[in-house]
N, C-alpha and C. Protein backbone atom coordinates (compact mmCIF):
# COMPACT_ATOMS: atom_id res chain seq x y z
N UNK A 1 -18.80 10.64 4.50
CA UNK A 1 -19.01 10.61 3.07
C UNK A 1 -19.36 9.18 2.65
N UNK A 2 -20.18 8.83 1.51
CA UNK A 2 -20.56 7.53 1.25
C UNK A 2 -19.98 7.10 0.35
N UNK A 3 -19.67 5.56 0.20
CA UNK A 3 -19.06 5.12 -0.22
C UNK A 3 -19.54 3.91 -1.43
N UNK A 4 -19.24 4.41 -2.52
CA UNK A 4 -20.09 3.35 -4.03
C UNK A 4 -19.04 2.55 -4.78
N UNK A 5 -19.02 1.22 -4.74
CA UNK A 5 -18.40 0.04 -5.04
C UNK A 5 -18.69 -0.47 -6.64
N UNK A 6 -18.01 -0.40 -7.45
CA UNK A 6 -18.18 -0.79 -8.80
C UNK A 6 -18.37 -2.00 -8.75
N UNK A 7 -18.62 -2.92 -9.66
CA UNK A 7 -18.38 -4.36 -9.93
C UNK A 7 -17.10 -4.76 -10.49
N UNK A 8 -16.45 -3.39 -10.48
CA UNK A 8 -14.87 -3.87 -10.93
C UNK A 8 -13.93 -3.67 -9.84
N UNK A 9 -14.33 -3.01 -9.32
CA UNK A 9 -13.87 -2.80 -7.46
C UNK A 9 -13.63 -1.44 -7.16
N UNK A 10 -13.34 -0.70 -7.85
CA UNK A 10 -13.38 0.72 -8.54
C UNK A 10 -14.65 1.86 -6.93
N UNK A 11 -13.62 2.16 -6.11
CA UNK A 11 -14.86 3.43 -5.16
C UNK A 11 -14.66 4.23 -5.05
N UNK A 12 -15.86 4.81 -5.11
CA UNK A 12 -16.34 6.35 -5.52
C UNK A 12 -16.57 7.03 -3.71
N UNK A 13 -16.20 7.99 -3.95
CA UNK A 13 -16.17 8.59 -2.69
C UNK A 13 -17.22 9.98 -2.83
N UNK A 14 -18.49 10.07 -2.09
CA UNK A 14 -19.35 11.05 -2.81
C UNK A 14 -20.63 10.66 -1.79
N UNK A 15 -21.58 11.99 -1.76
CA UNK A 15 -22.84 11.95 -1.54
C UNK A 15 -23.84 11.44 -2.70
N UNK A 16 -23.21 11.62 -3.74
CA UNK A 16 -24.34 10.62 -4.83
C UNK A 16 -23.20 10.13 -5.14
N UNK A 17 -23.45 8.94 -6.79
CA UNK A 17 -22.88 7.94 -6.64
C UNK A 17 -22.46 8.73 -8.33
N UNK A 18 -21.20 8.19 -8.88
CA UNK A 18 -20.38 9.25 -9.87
C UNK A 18 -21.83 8.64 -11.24
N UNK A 19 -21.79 9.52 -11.97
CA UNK A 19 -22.14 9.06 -14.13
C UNK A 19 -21.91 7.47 -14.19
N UNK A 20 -20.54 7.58 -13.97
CA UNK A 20 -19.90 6.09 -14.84
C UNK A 20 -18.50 6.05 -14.30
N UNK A 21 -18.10 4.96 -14.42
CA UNK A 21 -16.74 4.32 -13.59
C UNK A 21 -15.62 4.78 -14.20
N UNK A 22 -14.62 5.35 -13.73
CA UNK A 22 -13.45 5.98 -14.38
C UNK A 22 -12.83 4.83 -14.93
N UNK A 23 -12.88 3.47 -14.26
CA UNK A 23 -11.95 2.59 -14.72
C UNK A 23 -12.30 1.68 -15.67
N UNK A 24 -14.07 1.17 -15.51
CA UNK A 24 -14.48 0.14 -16.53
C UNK A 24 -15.67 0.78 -17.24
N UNK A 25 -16.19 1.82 -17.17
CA UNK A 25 -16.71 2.58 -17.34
C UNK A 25 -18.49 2.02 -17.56
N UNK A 26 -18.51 1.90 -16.38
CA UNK A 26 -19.80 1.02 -16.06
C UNK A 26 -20.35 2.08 -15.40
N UNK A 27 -21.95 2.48 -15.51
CA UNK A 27 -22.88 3.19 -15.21
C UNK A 27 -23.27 3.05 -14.14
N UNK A 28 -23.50 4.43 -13.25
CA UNK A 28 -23.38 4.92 -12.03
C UNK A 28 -24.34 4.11 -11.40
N UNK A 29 -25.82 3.72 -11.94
CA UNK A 29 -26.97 2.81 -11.67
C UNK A 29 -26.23 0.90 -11.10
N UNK A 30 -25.27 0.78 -11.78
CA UNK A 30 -25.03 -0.50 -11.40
C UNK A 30 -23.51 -0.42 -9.79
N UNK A 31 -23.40 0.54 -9.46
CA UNK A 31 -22.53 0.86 -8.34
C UNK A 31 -23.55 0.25 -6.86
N UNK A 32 -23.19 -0.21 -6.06
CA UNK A 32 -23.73 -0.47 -4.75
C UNK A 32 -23.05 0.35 -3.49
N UNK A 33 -24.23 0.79 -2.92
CA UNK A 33 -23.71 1.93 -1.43
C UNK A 33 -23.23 0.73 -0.55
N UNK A 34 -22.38 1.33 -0.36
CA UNK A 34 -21.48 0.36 0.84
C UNK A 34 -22.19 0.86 2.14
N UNK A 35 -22.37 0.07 3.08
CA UNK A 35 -22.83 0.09 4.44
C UNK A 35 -21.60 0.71 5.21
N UNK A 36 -22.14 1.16 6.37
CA UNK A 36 -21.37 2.19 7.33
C UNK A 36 -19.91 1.64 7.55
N UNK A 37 -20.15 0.11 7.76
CA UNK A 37 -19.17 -0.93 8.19
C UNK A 37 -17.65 -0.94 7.33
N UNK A 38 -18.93 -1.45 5.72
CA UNK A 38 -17.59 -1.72 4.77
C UNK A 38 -16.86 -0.29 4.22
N UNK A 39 -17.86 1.05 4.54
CA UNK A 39 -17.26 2.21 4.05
C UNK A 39 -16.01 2.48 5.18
N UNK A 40 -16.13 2.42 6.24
CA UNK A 40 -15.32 2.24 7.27
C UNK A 40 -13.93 1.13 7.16
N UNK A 41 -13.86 0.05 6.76
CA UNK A 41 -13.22 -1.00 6.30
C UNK A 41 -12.20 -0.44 5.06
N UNK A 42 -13.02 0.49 4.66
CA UNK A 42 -12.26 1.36 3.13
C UNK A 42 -11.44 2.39 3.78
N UNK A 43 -11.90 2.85 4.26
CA UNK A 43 -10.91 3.95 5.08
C UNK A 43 -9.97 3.62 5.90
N UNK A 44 -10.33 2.53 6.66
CA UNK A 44 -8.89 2.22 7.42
C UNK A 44 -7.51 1.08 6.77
N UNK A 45 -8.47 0.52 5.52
CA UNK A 45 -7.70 -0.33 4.64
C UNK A 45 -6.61 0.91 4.07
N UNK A 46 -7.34 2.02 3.53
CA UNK A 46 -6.37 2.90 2.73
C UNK A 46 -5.61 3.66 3.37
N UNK A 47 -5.78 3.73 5.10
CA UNK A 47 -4.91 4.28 5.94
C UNK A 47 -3.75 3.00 6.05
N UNK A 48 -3.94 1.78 6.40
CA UNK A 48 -3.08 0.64 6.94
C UNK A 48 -2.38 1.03 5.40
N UNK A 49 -2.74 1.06 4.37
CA UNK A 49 -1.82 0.43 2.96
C UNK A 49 -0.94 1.46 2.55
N UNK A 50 -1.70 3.02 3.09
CA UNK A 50 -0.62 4.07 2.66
C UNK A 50 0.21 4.10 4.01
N UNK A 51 0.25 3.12 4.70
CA UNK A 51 1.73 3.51 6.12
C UNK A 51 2.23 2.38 5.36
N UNK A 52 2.08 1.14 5.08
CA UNK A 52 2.87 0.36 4.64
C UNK A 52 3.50 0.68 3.40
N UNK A 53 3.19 1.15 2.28
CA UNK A 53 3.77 1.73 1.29
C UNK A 53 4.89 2.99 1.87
N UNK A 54 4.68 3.33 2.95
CA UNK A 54 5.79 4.11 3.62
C UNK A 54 6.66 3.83 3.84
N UNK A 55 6.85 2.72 4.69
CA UNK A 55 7.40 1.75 5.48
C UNK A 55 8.55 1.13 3.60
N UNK A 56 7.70 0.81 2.92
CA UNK A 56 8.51 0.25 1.75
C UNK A 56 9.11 1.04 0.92
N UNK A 57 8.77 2.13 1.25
CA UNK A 57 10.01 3.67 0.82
C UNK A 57 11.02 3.69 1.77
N UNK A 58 10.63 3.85 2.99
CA UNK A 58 11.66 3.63 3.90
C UNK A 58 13.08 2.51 3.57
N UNK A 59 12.26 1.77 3.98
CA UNK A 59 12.92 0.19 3.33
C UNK A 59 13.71 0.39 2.38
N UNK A 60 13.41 0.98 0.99
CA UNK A 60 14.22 1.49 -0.10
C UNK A 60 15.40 2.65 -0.02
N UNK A 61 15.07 3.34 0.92
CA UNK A 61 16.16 4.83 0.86
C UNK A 61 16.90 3.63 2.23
N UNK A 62 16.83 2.91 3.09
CA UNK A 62 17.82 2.19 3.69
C UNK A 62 18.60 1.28 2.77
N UNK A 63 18.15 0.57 2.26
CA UNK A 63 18.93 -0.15 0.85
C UNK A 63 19.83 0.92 0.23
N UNK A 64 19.56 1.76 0.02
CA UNK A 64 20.71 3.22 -0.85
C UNK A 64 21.74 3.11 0.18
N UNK A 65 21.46 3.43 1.34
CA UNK A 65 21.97 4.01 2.49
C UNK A 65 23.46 3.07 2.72
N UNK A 66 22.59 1.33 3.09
CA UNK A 66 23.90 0.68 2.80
C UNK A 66 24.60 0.36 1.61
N UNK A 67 23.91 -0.38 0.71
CA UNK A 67 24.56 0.17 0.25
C UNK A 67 25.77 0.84 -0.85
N UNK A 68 25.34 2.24 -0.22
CA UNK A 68 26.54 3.38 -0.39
C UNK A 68 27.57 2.84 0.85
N UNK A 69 27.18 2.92 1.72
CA UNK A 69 28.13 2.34 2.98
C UNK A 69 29.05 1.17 2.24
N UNK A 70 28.40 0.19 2.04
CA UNK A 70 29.12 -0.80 1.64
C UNK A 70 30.00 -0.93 0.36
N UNK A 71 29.70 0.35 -0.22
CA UNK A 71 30.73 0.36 -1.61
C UNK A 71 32.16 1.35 -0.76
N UNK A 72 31.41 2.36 0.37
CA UNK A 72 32.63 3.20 0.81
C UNK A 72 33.84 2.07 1.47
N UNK A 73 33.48 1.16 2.33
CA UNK A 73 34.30 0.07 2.56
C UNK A 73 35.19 0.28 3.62
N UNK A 74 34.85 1.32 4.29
CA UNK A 74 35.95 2.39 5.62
C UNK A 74 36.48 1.14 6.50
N UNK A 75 35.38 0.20 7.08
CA UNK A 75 36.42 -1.07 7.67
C UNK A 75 35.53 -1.84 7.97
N UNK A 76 36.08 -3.38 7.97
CA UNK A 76 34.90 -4.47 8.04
C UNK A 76 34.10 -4.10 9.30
N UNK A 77 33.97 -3.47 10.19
CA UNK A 77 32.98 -3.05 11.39
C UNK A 77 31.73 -2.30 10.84
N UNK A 78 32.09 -1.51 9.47
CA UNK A 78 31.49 -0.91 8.96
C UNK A 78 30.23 -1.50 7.92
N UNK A 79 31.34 -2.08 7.07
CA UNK A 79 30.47 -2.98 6.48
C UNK A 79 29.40 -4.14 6.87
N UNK A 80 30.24 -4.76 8.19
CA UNK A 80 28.95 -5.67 9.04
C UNK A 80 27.63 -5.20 9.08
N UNK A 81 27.83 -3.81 9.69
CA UNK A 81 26.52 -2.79 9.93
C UNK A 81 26.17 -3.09 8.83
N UNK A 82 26.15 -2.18 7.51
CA UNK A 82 25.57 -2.11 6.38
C UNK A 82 25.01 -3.25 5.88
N UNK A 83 25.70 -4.17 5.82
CA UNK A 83 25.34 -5.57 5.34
C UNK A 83 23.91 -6.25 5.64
N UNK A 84 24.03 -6.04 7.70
CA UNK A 84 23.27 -6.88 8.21
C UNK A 84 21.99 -5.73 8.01
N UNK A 85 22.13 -4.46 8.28
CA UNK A 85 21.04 -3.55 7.54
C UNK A 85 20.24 -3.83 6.58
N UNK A 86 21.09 -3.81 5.35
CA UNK A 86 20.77 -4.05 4.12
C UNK A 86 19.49 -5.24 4.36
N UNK A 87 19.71 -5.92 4.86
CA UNK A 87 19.34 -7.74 4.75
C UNK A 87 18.06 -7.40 6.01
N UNK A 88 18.39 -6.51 6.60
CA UNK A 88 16.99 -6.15 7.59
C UNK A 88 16.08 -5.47 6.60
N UNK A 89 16.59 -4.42 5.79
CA UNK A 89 15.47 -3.42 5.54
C UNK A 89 14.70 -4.50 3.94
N UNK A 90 15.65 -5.49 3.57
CA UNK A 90 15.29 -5.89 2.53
C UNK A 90 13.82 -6.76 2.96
N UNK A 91 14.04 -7.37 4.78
CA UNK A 91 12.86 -7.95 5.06
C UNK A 91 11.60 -7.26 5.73
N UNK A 92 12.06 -5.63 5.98
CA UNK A 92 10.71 -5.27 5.92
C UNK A 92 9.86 -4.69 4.83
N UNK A 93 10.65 -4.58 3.72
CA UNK A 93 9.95 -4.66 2.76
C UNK A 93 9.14 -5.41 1.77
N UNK A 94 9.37 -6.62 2.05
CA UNK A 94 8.95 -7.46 2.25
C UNK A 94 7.73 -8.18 2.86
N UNK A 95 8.10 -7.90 4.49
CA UNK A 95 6.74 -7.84 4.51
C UNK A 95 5.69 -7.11 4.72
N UNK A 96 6.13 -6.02 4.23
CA UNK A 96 4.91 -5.24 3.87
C UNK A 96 4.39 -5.84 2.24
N UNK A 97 5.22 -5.71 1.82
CA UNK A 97 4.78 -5.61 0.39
C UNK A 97 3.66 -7.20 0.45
N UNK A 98 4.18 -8.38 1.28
CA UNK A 98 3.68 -9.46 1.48
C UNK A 98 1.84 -8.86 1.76
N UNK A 99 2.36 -8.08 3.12
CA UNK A 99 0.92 -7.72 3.51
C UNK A 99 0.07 -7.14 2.40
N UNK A 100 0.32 -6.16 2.14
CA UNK A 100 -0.17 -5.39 1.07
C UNK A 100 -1.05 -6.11 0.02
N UNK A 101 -0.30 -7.52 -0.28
CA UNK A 101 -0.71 -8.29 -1.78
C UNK A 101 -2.28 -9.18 -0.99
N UNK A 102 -1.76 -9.17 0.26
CA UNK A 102 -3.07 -9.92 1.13
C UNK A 102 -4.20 -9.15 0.82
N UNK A 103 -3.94 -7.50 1.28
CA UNK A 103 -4.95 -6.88 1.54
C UNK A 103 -5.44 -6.97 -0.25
N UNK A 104 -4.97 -6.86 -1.18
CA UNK A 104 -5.53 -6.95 -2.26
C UNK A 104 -5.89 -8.15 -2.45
N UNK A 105 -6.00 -9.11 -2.03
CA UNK A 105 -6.76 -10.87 -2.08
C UNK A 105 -8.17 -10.67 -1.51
N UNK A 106 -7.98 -10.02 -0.44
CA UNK A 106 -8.81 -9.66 0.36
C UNK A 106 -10.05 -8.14 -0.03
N UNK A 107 -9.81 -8.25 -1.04
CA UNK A 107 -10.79 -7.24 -1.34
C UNK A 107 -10.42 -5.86 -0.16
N UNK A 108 -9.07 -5.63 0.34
CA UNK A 108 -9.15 -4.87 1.42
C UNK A 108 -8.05 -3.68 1.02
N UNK A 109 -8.26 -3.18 -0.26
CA UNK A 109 -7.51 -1.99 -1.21
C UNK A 109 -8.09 -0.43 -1.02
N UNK A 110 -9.25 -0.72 -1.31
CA UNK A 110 -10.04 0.76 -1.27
C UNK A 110 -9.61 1.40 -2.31
């Protein structure tokens, strides 16, 4: 499927190219066909960004996880876990979310 690039960054996914831009509402005539490369670049950007947005759900339901652990308080062995958890999942969310803000520097959102 081909791929049409707004001047607002805004892509259209289509065999022709849309009317007008859902977002800035700029006319279908001023959109540019992306080459095989960068349409490709779009697709695997929006595959890499929706696992990392996973990964930072993840990250979040582990934060609940401890914690809940760490309010239950069953015995400091317990809480270590949770703690040092907590403080793990807080850094992969992190860096994803880090990555993520790249790929949007990078024109690499889709």
């Amino acid at each position: 499927m081909k791929k049409w690039k707004c001047m607002c960054g805004y892509i259209h996914d289509g065999d022709e190219v849309c009317d007008f831009c859902p977002k800035c509402g700029a006319k279908g005539a001023d959109f540019t066909l992306l080459d095989d490369a960068a349409a490709n670049l779009v697709e695997r950007s929006r595959n890499t960004n929706a696992l990392h947005a996973q990964l930072v759900d993840l990250a979040r339901q582990i934060e609940r996880v401890c914690e809940a652990g760490i309010k239950d308080n069953l015995d400091p062995g317990c809480v270590d876990v949770f703690e040092k958890s907590l403080k793990g999942s807080y850094l992969m969310m992190k860096l994803s979310l880090t990555e993520m803000q790249g790929h949007m520097n990078k024109g690499k959102w889709g």
